[in-house]
N, C-alpha and C. Protein backbone atom coordinates (compact mmCIF):
# COMPACT_ATOMS: atom_id res chain seq x y z
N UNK A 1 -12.58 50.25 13.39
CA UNK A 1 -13.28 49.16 14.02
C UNK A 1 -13.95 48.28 12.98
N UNK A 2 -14.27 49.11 11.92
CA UNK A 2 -15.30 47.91 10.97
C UNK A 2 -14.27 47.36 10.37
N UNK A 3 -13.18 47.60 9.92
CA UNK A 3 -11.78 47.45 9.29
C UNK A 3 -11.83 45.73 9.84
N UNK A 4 -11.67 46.29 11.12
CA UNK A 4 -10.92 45.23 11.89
C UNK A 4 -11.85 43.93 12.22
N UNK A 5 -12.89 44.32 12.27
CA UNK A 5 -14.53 43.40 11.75
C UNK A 5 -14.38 42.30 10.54
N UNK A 6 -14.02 43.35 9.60
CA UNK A 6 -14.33 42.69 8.39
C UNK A 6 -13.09 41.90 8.02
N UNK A 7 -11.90 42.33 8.73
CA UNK A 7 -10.38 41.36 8.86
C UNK A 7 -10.73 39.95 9.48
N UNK A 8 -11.51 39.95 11.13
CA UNK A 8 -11.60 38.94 11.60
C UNK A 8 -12.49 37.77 10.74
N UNK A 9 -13.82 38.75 10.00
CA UNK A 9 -14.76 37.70 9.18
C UNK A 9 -13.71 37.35 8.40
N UNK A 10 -13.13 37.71 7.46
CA UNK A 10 -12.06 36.86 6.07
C UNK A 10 -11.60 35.89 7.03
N UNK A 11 -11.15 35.85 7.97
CA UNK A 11 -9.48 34.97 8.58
C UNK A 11 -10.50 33.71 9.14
N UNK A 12 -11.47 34.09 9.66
CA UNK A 12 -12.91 33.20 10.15
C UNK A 12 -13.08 32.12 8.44
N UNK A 13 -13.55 32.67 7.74
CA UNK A 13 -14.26 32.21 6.36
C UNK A 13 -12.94 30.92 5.71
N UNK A 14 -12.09 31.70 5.64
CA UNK A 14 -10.89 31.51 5.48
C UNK A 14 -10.47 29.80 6.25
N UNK A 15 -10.55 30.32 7.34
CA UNK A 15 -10.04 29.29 8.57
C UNK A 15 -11.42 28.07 8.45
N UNK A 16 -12.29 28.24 8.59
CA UNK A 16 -13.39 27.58 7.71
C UNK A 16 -13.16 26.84 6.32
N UNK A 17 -13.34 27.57 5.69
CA UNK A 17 -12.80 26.71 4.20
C UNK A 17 -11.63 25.82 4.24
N UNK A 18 -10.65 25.83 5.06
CA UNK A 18 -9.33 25.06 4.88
C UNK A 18 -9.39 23.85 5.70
N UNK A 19 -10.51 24.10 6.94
CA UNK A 19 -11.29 22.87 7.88
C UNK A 19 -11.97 21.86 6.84
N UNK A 20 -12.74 22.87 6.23
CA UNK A 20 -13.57 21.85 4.84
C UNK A 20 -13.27 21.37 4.50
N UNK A 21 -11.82 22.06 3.25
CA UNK A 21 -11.03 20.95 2.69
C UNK A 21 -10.60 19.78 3.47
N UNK A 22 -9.73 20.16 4.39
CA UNK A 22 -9.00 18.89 5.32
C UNK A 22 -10.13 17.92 5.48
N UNK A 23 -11.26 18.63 5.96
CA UNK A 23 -12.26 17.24 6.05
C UNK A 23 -12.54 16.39 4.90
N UNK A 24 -12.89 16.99 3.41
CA UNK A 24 -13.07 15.99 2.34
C UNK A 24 -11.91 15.61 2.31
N UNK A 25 -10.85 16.21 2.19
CA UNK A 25 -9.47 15.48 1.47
C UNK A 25 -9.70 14.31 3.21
N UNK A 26 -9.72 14.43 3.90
CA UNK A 26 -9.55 12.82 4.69
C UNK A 26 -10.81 12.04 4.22
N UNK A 27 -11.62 12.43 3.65
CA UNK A 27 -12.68 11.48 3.57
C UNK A 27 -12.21 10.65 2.38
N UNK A 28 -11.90 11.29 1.47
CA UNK A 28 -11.74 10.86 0.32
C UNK A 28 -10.53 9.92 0.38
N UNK A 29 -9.39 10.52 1.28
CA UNK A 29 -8.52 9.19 1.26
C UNK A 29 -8.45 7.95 1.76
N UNK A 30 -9.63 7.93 3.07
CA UNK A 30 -9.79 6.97 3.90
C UNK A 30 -10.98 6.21 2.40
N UNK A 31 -11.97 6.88 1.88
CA UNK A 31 -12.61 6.29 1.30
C UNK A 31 -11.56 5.40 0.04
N UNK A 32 -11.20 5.66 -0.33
CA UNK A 32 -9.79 5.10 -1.65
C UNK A 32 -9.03 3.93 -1.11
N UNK A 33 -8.77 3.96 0.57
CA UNK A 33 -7.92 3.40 0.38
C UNK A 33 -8.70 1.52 0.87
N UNK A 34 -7.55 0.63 0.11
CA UNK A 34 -8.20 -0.51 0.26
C UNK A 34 -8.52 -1.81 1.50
N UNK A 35 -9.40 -2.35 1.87
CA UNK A 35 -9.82 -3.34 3.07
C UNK A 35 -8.04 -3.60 3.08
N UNK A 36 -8.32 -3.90 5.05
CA UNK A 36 -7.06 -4.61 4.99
C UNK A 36 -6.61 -5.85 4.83
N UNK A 37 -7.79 -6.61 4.26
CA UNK A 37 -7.59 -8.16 3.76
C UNK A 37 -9.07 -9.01 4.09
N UNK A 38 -8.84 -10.44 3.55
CA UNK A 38 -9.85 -10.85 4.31
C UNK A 38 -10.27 -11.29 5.25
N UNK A 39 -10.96 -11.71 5.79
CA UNK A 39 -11.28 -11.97 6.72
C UNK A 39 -12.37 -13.57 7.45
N UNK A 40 -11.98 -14.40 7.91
CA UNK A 40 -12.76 -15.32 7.66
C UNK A 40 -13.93 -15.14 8.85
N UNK A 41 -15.23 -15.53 8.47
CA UNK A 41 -16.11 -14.82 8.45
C UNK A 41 -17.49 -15.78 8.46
N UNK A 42 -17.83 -16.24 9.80
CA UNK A 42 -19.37 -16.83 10.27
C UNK A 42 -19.85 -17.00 8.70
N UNK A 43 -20.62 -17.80 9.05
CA UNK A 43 -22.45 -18.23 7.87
C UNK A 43 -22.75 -19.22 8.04
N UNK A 44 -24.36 -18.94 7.84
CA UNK A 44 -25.12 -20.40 8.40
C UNK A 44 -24.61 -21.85 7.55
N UNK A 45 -23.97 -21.25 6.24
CA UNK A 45 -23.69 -22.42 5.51
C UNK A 45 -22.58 -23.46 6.06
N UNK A 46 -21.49 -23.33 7.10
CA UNK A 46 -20.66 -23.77 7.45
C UNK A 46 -20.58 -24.97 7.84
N UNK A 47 -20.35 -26.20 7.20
CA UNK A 47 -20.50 -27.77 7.80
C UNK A 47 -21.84 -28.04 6.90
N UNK A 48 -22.69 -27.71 6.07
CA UNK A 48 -23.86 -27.69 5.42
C UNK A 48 -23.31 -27.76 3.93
N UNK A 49 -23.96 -28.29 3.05
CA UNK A 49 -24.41 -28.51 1.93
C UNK A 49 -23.94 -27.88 1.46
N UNK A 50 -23.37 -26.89 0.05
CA UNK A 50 -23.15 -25.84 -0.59
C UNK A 50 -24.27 -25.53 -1.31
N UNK A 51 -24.92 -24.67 -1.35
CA UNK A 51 -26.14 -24.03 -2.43
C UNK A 51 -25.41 -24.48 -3.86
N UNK A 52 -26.40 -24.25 -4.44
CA UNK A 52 -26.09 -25.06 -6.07
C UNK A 52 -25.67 -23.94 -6.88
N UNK A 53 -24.28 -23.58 -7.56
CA UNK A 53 -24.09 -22.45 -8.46
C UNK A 53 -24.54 -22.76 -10.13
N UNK A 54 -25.42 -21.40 -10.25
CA UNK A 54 -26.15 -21.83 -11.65
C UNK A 54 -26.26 -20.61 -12.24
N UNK A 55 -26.32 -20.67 -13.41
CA UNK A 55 -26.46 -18.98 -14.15
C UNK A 55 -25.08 -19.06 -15.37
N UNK A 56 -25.48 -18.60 -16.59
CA UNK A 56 -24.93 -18.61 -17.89
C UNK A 56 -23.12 -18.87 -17.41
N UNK A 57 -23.25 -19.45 -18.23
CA UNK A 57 -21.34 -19.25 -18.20
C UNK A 57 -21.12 -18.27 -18.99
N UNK A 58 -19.87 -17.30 -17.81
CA UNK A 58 -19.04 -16.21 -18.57
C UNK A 58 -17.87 -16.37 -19.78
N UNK A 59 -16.97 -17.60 -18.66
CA UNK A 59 -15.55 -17.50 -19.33
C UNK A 59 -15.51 -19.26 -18.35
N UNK A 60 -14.36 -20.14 -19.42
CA UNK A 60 -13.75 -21.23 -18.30
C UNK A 60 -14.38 -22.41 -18.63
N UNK A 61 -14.27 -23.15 -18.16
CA UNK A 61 -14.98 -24.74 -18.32
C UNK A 61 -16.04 -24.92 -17.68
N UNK A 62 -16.84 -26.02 -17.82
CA UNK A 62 -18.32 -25.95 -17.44
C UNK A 62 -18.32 -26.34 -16.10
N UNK A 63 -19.26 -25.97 -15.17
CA UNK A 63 -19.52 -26.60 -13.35
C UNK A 63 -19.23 -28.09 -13.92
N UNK A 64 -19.15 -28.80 -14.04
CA UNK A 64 -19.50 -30.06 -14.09
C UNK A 64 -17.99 -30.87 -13.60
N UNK A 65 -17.44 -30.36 -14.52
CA UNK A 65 -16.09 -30.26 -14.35
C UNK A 65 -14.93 -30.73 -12.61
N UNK A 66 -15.88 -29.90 -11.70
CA UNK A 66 -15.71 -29.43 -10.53
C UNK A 66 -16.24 -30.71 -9.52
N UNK A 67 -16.66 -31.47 -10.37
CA UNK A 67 -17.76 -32.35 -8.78
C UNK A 67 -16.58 -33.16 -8.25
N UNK A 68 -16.42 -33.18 -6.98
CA UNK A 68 -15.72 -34.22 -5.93
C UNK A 68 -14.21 -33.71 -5.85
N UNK A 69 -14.32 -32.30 -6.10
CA UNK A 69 -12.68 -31.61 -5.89
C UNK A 69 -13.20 -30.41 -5.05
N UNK A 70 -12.05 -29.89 -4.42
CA UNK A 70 -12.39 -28.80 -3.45
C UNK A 70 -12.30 -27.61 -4.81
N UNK A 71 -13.68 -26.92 -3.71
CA UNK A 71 -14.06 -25.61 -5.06
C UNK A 71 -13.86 -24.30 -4.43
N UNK A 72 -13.60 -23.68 -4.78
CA UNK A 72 -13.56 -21.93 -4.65
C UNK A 72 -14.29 -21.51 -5.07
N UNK A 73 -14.97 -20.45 -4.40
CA UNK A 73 -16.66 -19.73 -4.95
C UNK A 73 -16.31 -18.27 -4.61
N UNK A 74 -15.99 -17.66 -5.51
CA UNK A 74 -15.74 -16.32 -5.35
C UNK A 74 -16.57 -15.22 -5.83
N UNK A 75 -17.31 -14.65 -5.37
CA UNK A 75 -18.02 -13.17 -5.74
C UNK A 75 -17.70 -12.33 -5.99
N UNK A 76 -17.34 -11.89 -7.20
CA UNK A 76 -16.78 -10.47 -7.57
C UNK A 76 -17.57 -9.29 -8.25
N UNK A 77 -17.19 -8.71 -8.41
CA UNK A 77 -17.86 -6.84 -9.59
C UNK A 77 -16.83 -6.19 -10.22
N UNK A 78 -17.05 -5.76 -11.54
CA UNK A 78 -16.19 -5.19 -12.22
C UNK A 78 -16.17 -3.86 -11.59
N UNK A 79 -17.09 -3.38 -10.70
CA UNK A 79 -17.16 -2.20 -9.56
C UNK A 79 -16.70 -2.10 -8.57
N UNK A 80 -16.23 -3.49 -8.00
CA UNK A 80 -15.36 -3.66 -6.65
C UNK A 80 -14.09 -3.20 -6.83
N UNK A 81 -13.59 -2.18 -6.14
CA UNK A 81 -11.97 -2.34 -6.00
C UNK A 81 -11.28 -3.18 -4.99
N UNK A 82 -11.97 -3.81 -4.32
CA UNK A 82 -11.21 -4.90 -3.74
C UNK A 82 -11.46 -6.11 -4.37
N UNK A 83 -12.26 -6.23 -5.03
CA UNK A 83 -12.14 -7.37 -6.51
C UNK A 83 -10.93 -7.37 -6.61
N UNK A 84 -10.55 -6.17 -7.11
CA UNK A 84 -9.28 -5.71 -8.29
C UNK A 84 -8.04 -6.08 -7.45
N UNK A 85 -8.03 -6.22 -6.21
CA UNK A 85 -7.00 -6.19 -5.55
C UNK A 85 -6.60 -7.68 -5.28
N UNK A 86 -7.77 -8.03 -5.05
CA UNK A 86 -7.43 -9.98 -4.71
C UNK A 86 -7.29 -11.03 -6.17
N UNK A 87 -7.94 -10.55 -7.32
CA UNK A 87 -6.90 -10.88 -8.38
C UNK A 87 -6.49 -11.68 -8.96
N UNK A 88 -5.37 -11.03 -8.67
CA UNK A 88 -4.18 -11.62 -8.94
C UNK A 88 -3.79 -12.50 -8.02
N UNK A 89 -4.18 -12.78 -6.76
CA UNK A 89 -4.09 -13.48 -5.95
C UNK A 89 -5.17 -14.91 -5.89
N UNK A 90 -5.97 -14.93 -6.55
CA UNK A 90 -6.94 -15.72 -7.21
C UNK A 90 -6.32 -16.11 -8.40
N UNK A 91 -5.87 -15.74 -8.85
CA UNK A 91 -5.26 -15.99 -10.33
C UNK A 91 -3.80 -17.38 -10.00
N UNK A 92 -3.10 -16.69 -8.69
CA UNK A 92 -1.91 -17.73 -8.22
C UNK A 92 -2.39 -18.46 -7.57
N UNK A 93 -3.60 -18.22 -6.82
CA UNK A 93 -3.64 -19.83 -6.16
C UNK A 93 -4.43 -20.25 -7.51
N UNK A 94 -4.99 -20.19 -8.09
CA UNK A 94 -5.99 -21.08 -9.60
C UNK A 94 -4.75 -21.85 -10.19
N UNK A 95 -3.39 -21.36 -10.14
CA UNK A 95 -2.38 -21.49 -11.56
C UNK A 95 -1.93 -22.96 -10.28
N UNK A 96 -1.44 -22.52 -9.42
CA UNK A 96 -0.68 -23.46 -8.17
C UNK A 96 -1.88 -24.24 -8.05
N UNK A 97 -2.72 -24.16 -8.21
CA UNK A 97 -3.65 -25.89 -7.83
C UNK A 97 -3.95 -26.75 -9.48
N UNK A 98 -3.78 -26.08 -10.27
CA UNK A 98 -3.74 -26.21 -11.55
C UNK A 98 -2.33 -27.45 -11.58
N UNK A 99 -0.94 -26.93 -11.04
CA UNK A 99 -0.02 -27.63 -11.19
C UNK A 99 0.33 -28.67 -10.02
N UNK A 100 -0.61 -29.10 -9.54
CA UNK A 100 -0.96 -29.74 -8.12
C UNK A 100 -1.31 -30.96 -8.73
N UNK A 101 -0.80 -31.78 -8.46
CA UNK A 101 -1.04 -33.28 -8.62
C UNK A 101 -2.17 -33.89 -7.42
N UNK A 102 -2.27 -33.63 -6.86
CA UNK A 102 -3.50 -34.19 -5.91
C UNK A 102 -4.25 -33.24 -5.10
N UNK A 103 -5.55 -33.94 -5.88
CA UNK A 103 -6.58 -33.16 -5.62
C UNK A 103 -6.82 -31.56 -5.75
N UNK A 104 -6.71 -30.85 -6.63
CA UNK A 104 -6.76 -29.45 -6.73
C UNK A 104 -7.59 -28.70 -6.79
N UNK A 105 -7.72 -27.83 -6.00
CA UNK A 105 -9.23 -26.58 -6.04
C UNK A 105 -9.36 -26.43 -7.09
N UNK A 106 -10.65 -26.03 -7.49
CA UNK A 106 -11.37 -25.16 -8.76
C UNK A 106 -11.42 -24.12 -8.24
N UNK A 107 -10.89 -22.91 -9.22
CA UNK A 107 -11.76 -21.75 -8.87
C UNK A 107 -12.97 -21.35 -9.87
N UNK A 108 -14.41 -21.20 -8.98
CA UNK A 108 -15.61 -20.77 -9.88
C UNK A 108 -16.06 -19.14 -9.26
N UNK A 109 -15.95 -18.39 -10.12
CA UNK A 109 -16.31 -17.33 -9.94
C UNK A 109 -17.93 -16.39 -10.33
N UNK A 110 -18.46 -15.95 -9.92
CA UNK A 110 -19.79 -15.70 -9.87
C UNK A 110 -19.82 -13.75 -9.80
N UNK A 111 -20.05 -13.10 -10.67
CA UNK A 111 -20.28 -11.78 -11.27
C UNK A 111 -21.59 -11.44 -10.23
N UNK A 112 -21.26 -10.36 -8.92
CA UNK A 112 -22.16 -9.91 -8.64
C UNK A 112 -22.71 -8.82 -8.82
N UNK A 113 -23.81 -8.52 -9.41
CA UNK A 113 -24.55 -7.54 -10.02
C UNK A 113 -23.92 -6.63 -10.71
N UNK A 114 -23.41 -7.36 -12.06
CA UNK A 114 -22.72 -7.26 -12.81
C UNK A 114 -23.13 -7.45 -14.14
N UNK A 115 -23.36 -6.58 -15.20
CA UNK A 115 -23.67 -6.98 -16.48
C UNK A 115 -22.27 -7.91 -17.06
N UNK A 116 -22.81 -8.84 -18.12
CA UNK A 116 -22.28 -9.78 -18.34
C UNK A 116 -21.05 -9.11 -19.14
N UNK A 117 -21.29 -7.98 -20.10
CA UNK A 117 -20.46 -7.41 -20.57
C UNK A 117 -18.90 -6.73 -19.91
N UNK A 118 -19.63 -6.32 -18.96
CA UNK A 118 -18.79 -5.52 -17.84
C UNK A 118 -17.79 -6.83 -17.41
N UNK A 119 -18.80 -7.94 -16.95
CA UNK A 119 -17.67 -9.36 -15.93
C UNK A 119 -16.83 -9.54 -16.53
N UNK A 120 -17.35 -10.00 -18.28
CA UNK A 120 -16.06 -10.51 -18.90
C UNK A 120 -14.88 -9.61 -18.86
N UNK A 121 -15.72 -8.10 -19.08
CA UNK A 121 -13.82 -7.19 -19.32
C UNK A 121 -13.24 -7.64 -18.18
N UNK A 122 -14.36 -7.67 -16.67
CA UNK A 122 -13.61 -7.54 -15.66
C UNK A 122 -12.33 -8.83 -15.75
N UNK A 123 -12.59 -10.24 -15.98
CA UNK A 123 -11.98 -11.33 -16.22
C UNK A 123 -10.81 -10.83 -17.35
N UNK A 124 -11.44 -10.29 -18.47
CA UNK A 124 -10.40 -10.31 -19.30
C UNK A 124 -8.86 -9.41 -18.78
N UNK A 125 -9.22 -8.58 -18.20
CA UNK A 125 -8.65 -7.27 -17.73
C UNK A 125 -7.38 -8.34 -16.36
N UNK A 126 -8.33 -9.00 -15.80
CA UNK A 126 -7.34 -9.39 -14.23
C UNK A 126 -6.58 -10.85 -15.08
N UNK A 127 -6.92 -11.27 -16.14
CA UNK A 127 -6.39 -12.73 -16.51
C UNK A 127 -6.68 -13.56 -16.04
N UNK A 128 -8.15 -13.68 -15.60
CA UNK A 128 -8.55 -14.87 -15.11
C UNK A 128 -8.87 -16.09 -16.14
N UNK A 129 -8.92 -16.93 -15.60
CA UNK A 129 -9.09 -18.43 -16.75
C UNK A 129 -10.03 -19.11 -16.14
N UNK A 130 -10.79 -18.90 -14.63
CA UNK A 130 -11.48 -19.50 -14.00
C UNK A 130 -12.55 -19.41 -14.88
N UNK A 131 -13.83 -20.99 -13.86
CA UNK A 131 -15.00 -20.71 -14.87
C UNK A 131 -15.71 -19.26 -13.96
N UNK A 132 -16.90 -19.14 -14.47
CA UNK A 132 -17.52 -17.89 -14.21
C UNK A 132 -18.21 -17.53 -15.01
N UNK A 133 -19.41 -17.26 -14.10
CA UNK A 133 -20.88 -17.30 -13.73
C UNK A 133 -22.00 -16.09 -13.57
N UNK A 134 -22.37 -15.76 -14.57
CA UNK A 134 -23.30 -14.73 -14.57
C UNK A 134 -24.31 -14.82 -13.06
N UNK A 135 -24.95 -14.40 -12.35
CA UNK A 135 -26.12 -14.19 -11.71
C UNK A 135 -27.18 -13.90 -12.06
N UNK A 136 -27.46 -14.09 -12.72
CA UNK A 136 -28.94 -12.75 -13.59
C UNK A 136 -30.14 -13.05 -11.84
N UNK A 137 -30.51 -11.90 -11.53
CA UNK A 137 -31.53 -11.55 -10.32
C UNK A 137 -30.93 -11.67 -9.11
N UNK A 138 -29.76 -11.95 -9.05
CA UNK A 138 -28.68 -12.61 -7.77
C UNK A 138 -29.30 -13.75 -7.15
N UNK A 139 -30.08 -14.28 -7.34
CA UNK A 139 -30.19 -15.45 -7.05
C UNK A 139 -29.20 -16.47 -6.14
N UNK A 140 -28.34 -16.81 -6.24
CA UNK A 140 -27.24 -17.35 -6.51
C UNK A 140 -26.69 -16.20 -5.35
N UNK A 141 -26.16 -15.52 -5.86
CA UNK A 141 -25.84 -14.57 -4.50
C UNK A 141 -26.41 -14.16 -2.91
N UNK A 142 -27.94 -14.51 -3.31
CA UNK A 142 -28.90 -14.58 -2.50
C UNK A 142 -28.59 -15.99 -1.94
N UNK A 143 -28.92 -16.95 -2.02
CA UNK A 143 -28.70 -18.64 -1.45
C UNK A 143 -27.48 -18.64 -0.65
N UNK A 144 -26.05 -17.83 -1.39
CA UNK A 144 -25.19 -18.17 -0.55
C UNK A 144 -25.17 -17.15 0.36
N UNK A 145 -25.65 -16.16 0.74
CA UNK A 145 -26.08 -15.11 1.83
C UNK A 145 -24.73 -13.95 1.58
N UNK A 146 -24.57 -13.81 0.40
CA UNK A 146 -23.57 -12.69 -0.24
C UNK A 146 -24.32 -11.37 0.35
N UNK A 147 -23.44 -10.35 0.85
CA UNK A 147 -23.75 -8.82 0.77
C UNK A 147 -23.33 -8.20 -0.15
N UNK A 148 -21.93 -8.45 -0.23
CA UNK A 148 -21.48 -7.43 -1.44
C UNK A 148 -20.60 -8.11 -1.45
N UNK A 149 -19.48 -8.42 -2.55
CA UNK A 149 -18.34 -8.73 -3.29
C UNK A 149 -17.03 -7.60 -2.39
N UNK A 150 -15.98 -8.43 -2.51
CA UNK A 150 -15.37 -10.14 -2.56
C UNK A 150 -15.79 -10.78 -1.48
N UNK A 151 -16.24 -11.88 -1.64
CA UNK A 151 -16.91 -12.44 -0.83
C UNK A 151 -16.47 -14.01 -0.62
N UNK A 152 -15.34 -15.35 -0.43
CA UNK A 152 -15.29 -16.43 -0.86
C UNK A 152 -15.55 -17.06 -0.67
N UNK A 153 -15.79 -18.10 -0.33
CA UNK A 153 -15.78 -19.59 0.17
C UNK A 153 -15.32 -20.89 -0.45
N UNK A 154 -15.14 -21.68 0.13
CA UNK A 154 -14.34 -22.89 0.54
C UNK A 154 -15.25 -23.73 0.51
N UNK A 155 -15.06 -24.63 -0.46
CA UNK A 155 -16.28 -25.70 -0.57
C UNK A 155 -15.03 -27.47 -0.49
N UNK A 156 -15.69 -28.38 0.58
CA UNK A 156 -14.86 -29.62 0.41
C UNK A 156 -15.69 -30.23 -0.70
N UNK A 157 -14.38 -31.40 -1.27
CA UNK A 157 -15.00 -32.82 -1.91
C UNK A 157 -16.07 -33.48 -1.63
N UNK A 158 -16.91 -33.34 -0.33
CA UNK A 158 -18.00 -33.38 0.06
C UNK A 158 -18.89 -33.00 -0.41
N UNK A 159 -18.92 -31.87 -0.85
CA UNK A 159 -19.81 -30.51 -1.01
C UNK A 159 -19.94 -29.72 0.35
N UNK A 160 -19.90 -30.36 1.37
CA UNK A 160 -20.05 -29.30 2.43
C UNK A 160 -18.90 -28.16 2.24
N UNK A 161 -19.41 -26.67 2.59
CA UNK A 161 -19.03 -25.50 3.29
C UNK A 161 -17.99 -25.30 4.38
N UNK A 162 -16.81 -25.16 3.50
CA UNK A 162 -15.92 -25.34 5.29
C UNK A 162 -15.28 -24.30 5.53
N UNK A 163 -15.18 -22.83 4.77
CA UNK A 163 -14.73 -21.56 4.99
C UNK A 163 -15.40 -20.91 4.61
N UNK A 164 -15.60 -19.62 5.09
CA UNK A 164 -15.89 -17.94 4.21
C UNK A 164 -15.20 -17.28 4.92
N UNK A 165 -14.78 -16.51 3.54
CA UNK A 165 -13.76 -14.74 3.51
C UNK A 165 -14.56 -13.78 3.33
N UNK A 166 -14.59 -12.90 4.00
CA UNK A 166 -15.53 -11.92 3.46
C UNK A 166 -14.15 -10.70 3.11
N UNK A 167 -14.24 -9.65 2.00
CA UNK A 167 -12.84 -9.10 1.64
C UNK A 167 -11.47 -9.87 0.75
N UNK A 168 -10.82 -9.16 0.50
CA UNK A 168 -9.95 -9.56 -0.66
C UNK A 168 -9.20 -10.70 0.19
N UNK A 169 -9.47 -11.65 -0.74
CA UNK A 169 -8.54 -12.85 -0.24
C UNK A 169 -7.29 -12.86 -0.63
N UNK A 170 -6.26 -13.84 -0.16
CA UNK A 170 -5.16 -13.85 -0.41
C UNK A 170 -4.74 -15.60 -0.42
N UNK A 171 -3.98 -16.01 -1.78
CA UNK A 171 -3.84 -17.35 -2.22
C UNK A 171 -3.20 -17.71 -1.34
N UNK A 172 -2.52 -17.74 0.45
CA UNK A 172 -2.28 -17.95 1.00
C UNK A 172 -3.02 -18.44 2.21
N UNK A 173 -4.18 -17.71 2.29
CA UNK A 173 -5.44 -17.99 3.14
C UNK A 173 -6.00 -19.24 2.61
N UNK A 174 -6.36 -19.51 1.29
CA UNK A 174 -6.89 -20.21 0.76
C UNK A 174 -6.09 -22.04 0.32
N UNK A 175 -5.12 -21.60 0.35
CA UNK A 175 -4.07 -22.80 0.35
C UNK A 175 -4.32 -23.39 2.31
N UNK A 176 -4.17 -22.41 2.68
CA UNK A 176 -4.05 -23.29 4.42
C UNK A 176 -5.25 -24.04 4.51
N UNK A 177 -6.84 -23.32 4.01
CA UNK A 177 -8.30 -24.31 4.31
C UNK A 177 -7.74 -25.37 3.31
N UNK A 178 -7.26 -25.44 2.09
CA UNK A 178 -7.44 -26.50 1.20
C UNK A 178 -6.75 -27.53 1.92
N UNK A 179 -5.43 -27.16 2.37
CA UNK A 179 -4.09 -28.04 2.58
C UNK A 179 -4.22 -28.74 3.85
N UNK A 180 -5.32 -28.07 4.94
CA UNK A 180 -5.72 -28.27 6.18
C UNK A 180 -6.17 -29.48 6.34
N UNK A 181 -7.36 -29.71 5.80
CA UNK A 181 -8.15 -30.95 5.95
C UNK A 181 -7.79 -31.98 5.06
């Protein structure tokens, strides 16, 4: 009888531990795996003004550059993996408005809570050429009502606010607001 006791506790303990695992191993894969894209996404800024982007230059040509062309304002972290994922996809729409004869987005990119050291690898690492923008205090992240990175928006020749993505964008999303209006 105790035999048979101490059989059922192992197969119990046992049957337990392999529940455990299964539970981290799903946590961990659901945690890994990446947003399913972005998403366009409410803010009070919409039809309004654009907040003013300011803070050291990383990498790229100066804001100035940018006035009276449609701009891209992107929030990234060398900690985001959905940074890492949209990219390269930032990188093709930057290159395709680059070879655009009328009127072409800027992309300006803005390092959220991000040492400056870290942004640049992050830039150097994805091949970005955009300009880009330290935050020092988030400031800047704060004004435009950022939570966390990737975060974009769509700024007209106006200056008014006429999209946000919240999640990895895709140079396809971003071509339809530009090409739209």
């Amino acid at each position: 009888m105790a035999r048979r006791h101490g059989l059922r506790t192992t197969v119990l303990r046992v049957a337990l531990l392999a529940v455990g695992a299964l539970v981290i191993a799903s946590a961990v894969v659901f945690a890994l795996q990446p947003s399913p894209g972005a998403q366009q996404a409410a803010t009070p800024l919409l039809g309004h003004r654009a907040p003013p982007l300011a803070g050291p230059l990383l990498a790229g040509p100066a804001l100035g550059t940018h006035r009276g062309n449609w701009v891209v304002v992107n929030f990234f972290a060398s900690w985001c993996v959905d940074c890492r994922l949209e990219a390269s996809s930032l990188n093709r729409f930057a290159q395709s408005q680059a070879r655009s004869s009328t009127g072409a987005a800027r992309l300006v990119m803005v390092a959220f809570s991000d040492p400056s050291s870290q942004a640049r690898g992050f830039l150097r690492l994805t091949g970005s050429t955009a300009t880009a923008l330290q935050d020092p205090g988030g400031q800047t992240a704060l004004a435009w009502g950022v939570r966390e990175p990737p975060e974009t928006f769509v700024v007209a020749p106006n200056g008014k606010v006429v999209a946000r993505f919240v999640g990895p964008v895709k140079a396809t999303q971003l071509e339809a607001v530009v090409g739209s209006r």
